[in-house]
Protein backbone atom coordinates (compact mmCIF):
# COMPACT_ATOMS: atom_id res chain seq x y z
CA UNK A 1 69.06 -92.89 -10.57
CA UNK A 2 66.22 -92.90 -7.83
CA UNK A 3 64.21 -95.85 -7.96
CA UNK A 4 60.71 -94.76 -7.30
CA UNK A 5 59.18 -97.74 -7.68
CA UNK A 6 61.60 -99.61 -4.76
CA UNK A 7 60.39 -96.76 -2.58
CA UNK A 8 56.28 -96.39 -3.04
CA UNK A 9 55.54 -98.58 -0.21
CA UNK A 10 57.35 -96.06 2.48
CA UNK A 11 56.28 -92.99 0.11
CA UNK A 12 52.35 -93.74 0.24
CA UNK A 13 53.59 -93.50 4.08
CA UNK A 14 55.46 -90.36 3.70
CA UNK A 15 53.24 -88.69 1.73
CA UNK A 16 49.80 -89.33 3.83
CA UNK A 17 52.01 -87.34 6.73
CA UNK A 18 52.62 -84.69 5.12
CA UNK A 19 49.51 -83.90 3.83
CA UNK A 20 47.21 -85.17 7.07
CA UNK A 21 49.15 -82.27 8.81
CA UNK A 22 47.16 -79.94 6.43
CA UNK A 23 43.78 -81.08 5.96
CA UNK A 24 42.29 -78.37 8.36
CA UNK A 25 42.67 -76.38 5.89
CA UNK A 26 39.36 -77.47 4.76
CA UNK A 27 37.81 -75.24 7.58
CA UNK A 28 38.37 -72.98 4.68
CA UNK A 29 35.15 -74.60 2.73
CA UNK A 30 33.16 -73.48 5.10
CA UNK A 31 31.99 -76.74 6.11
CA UNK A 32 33.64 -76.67 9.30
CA UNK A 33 36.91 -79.08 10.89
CA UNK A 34 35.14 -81.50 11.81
CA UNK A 35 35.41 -83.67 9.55
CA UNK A 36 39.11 -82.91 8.82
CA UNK A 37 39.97 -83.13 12.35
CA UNK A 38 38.04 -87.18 12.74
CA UNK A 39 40.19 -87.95 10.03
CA UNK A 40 43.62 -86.78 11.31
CA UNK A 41 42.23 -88.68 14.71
CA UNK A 42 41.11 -91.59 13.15
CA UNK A 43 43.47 -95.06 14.43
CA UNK A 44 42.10 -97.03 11.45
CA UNK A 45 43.30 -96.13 8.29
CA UNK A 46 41.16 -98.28 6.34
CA UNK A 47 38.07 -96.41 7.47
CA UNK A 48 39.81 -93.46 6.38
CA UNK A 49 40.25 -95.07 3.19
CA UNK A 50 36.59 -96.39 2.75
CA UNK A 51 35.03 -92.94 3.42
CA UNK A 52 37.20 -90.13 1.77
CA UNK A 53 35.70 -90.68 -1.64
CA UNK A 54 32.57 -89.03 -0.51
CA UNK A 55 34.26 -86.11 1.35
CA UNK A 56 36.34 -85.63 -2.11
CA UNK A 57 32.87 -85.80 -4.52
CA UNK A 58 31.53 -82.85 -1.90
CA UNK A 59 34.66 -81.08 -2.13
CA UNK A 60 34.74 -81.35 -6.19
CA UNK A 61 30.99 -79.90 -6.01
CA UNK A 62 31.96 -77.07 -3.55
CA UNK A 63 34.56 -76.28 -6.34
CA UNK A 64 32.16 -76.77 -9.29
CA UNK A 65 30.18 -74.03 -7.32
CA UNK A 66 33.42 -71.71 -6.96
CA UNK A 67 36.11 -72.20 -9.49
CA UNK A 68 38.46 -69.48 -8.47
CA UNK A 69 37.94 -70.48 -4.58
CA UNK A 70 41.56 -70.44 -3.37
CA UNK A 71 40.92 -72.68 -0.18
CA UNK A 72 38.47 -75.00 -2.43
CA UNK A 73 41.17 -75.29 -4.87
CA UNK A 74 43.89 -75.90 -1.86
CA UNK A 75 41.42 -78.57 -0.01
CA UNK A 76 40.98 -80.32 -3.19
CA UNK A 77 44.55 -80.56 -4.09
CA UNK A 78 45.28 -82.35 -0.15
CA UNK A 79 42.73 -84.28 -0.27
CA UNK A 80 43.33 -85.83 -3.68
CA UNK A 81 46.72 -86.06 -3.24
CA UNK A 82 46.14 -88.15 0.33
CA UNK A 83 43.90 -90.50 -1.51
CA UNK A 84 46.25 -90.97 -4.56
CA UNK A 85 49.76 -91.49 -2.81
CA UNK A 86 48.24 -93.74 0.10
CA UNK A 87 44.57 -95.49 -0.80
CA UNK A 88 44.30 -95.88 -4.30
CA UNK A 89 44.85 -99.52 -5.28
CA UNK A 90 45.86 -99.63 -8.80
CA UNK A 91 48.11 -97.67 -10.44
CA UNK A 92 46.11 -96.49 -12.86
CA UNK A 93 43.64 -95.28 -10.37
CA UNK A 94 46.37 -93.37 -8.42
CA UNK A 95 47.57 -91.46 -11.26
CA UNK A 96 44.43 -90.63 -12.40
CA UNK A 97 43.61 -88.96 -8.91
CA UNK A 98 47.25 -87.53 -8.55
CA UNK A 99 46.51 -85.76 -12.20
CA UNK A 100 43.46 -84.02 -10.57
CA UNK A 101 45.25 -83.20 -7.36
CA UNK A 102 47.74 -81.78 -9.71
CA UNK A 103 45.40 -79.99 -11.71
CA UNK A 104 43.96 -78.70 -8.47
CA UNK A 105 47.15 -77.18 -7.01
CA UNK A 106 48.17 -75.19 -9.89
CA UNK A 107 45.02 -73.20 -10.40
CA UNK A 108 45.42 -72.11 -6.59
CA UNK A 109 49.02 -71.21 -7.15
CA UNK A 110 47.69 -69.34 -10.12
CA UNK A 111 44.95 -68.15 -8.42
CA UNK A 112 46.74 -66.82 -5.58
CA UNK A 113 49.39 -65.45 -7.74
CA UNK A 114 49.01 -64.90 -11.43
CA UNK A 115 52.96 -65.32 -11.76
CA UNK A 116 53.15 -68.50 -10.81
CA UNK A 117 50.47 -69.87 -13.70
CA UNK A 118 52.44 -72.69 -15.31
CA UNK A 119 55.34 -72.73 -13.04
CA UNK A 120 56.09 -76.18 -13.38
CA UNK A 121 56.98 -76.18 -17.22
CA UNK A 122 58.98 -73.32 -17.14
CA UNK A 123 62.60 -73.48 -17.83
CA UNK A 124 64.66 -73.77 -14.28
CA UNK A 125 66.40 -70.30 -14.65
CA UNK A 126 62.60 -68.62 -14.85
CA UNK A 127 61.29 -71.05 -12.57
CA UNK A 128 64.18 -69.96 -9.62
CA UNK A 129 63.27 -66.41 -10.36
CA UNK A 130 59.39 -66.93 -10.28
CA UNK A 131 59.62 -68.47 -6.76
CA UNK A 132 62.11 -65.95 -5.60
CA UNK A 133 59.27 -63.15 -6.19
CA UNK A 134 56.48 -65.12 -4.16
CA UNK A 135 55.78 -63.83 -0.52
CA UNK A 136 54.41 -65.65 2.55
CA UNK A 137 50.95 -65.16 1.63
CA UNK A 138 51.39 -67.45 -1.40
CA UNK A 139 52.96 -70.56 0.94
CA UNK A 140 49.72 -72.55 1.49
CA UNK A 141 48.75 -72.62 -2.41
CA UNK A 142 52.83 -72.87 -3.13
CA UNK A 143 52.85 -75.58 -0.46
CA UNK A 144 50.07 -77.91 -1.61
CA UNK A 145 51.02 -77.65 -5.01
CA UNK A 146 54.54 -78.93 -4.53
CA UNK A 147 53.07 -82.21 -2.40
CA UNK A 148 50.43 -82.54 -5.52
CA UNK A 149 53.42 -82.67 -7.47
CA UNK A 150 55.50 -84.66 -5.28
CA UNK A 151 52.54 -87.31 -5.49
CA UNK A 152 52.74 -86.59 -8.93
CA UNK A 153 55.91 -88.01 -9.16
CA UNK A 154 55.12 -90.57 -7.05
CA UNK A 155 52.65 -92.66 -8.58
CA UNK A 156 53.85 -91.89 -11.83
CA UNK A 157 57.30 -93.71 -11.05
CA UNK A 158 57.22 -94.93 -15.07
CA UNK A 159 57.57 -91.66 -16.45
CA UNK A 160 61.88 -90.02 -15.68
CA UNK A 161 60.92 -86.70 -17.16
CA UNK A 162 58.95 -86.83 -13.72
CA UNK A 163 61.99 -87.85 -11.65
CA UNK A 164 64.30 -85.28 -12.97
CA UNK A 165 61.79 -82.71 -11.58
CA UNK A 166 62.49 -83.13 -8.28
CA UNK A 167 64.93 -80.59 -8.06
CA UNK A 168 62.22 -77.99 -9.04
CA UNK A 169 59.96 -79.47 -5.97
CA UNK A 170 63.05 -79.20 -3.83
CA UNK A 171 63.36 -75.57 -4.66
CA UNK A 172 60.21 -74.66 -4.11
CA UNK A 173 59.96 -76.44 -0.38
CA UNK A 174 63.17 -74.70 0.26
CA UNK A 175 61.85 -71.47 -0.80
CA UNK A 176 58.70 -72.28 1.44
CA UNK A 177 61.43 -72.58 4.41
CA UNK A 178 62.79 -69.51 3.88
CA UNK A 179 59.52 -67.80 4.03
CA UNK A 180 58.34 -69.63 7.04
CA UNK A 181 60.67 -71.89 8.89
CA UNK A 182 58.06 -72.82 11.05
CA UNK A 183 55.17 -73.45 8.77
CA UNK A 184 52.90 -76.86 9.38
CA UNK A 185 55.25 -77.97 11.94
CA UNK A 186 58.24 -78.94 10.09
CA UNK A 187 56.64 -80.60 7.35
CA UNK A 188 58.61 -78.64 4.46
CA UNK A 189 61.82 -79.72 6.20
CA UNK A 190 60.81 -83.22 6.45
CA UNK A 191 60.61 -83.56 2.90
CA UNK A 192 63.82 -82.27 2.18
CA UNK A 193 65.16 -84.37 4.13
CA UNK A 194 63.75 -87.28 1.89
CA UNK A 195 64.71 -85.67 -1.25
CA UNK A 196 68.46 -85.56 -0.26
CA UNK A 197 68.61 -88.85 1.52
CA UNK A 198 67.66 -90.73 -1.61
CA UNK A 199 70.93 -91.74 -3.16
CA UNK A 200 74.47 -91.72 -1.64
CA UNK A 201 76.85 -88.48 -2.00
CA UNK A 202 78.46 -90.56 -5.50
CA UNK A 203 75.39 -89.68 -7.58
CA UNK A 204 74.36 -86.50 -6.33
CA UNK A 205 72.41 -87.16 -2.87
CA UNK A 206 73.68 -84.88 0.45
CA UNK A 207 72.63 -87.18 3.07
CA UNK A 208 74.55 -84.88 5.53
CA UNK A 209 72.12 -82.10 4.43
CA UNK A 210 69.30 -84.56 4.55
CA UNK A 211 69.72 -85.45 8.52
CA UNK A 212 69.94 -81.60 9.31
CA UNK A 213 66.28 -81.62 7.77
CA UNK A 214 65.35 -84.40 9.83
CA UNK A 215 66.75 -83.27 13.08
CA UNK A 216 65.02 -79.86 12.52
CA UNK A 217 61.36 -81.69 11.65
CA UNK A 218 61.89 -83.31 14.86
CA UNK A 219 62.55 -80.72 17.00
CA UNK A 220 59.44 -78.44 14.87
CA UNK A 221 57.03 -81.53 15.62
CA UNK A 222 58.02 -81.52 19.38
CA UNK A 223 58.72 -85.47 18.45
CA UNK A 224 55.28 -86.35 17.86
CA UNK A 225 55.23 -87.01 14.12
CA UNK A 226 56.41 -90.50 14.31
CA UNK A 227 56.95 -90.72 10.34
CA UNK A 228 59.54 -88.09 10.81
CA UNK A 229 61.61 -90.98 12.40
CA UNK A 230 60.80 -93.67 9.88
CA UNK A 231 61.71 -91.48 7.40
CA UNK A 232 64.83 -91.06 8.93
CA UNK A 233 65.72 -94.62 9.62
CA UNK A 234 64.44 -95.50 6.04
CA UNK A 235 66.10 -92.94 4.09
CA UNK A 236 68.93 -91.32 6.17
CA UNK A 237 70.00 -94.00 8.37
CA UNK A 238 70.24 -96.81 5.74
CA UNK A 239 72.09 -94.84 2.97
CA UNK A 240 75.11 -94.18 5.34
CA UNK A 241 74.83 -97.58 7.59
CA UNK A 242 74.08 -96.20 10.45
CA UNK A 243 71.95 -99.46 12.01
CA UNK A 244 72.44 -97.63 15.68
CA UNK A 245 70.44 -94.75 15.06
CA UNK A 246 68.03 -97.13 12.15
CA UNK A 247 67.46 -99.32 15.69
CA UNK A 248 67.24 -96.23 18.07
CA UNK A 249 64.40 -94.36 15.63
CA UNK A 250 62.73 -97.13 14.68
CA UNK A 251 62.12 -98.20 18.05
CA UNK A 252 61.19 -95.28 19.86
CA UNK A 253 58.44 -94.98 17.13
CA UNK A 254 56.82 -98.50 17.81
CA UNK A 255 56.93 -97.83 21.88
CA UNK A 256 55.34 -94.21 21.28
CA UNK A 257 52.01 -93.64 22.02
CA UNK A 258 50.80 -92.56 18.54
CA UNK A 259 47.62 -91.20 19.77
CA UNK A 260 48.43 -87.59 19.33
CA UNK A 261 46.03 -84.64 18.49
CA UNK A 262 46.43 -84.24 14.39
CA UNK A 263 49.04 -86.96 14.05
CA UNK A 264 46.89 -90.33 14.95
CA UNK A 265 46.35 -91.65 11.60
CA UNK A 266 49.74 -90.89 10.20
CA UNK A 267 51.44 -92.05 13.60
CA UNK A 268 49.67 -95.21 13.04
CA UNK A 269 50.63 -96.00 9.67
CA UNK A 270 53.78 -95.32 10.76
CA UNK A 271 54.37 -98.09 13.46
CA UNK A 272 53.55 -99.94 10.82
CA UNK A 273 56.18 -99.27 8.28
CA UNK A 274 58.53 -98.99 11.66
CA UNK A 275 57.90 -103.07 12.40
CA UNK A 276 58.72 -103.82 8.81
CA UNK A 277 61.66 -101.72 8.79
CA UNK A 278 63.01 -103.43 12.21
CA UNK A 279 62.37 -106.96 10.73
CA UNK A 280 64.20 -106.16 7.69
CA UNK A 281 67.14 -104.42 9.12
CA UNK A 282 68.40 -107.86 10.41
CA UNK A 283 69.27 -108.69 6.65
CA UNK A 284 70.18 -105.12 5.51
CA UNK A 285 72.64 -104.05 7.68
């Protein structure tokens, strides 16, 4: 069984770029990039941490104002979900915030599509056939709601009923592939390459399937996304062995550049994990 808590410190990681990728989306509040944009760019993650609260109290007022605001509701969800899978530092805390990025996420899936109110606790056979009927206008909402509940699931590595969800939030980001292949850059497939490079082939994982993602992500990202790699060496590269391409990765992400337009902060953190990785692959391997 997956081991979430094992894997938080490299999932706050993995998380944070997924999500940094989509926080333009806040042009949508009609406050402008800006902001959204000198966050992505920021190289010091722990002003990032220190001044998102106030972004998210403006964003929960904005909502307050707007309740049925799709891109509100879709801004909120990111921006909690950032702040609970990366900054928050206690577990209580986290899942609190996680709960309202949650919370968040569904109402603009439902909002955007009235079908897909309550998707989550539906039984699998109605969920499938639910995401089957949404089109490629719902991917955004459908999109930050799976990371809110990927966060979710996260932070909230205590509770298995969580765990065994994952195969609904695999479904849903491969559904989001097969609407758009391309959409935010490969982010999609970079999950799923997480999700199926979590536990060898003997209790259920497809690693194989797992470095297609990867590969794909890559290429989608023209290499820039550095924590495409780390994920890679981390999850991929690790479960089958491999310490030749764990090496290779791992150190073409600490002698990249990781000032990249978008990508900065999450390229940042992950040089970080990459050095830690690298240090501890002398004893793993």
């Amino acid at each position: 069984m997956l081991n979430l808590q094992k894997q938080s410190g490299a999932m706050r990681l993995l998380i944070l770029a997924g999500l940094l990728f989509v926080l333009a989306g806040c042009a949508m509040m009609n406050i402008g990039d800006g902001l959204s944009r000198a966050i992505m760019n920021q190289d010091d993650p722990e002003t990032v941490r220190d001044g998102a609260p106030a972004y998210m109290l403006l964003t929960d007022s904005l909502i307050q104002d707007a309740p049925n605001d799709v891109g509100l509701l879709i801004a909120g969800a990111k921006l909690y979900a950032v702040y609970a899978g990366v900054f928050a530092q206690s577990p209580e805390r986290a899942v609190r915030l996680a709960n309202k990025a949650r919370s968040y996420g569904e109402r603009a899936l439902c909002r955007k599509n009235a079908s897909a109110c309550d998707l989550g606790n539906l039984p699998f056979d109605q969920y499938m056939a639910v995401l089957e009927g949404l089109g490629k206008r719902d991917v955004p909402a459908l999109y930050a709601y799976t990371l809110t509940w990927l966060v979710q699931i996260q932070v909230g590595n205590a509770d298995w009923n969580a765990v065994a969800e994952l195969p609904k939030v695999e479904a849903a980001l491969e559904r989001i592939v097969a609407l758009d292949a391309t959409y935010e850059n490969g982010n999609p497939q970079f999950y799923l390459g997480v999700i199926n490079s979590l536990r060898p082939p003997a209790l259920g994982g497809k690693p194989e399937k797992g470095q297609r993602y990867f590969e794909q992500a890559i290429i989608l990202s023209n290499g820039k996304a550095l924590a495409v790699k780390v994920a890679y060496a981390r999850y991929y590269a690790r479960l089958v062995y491999d310490q030749e391409l764990h090496d290779r990765l791992l150190s073409e992400v600490v002698e990249s550049n990781p000032v990249a337009p978008e990508l900065t902060l999450s390229n940042v953190l992950a040089q970080r994990e990459a050095v830690v990785l690298l240090e501890s692959g002398t004893d793993y391997f």
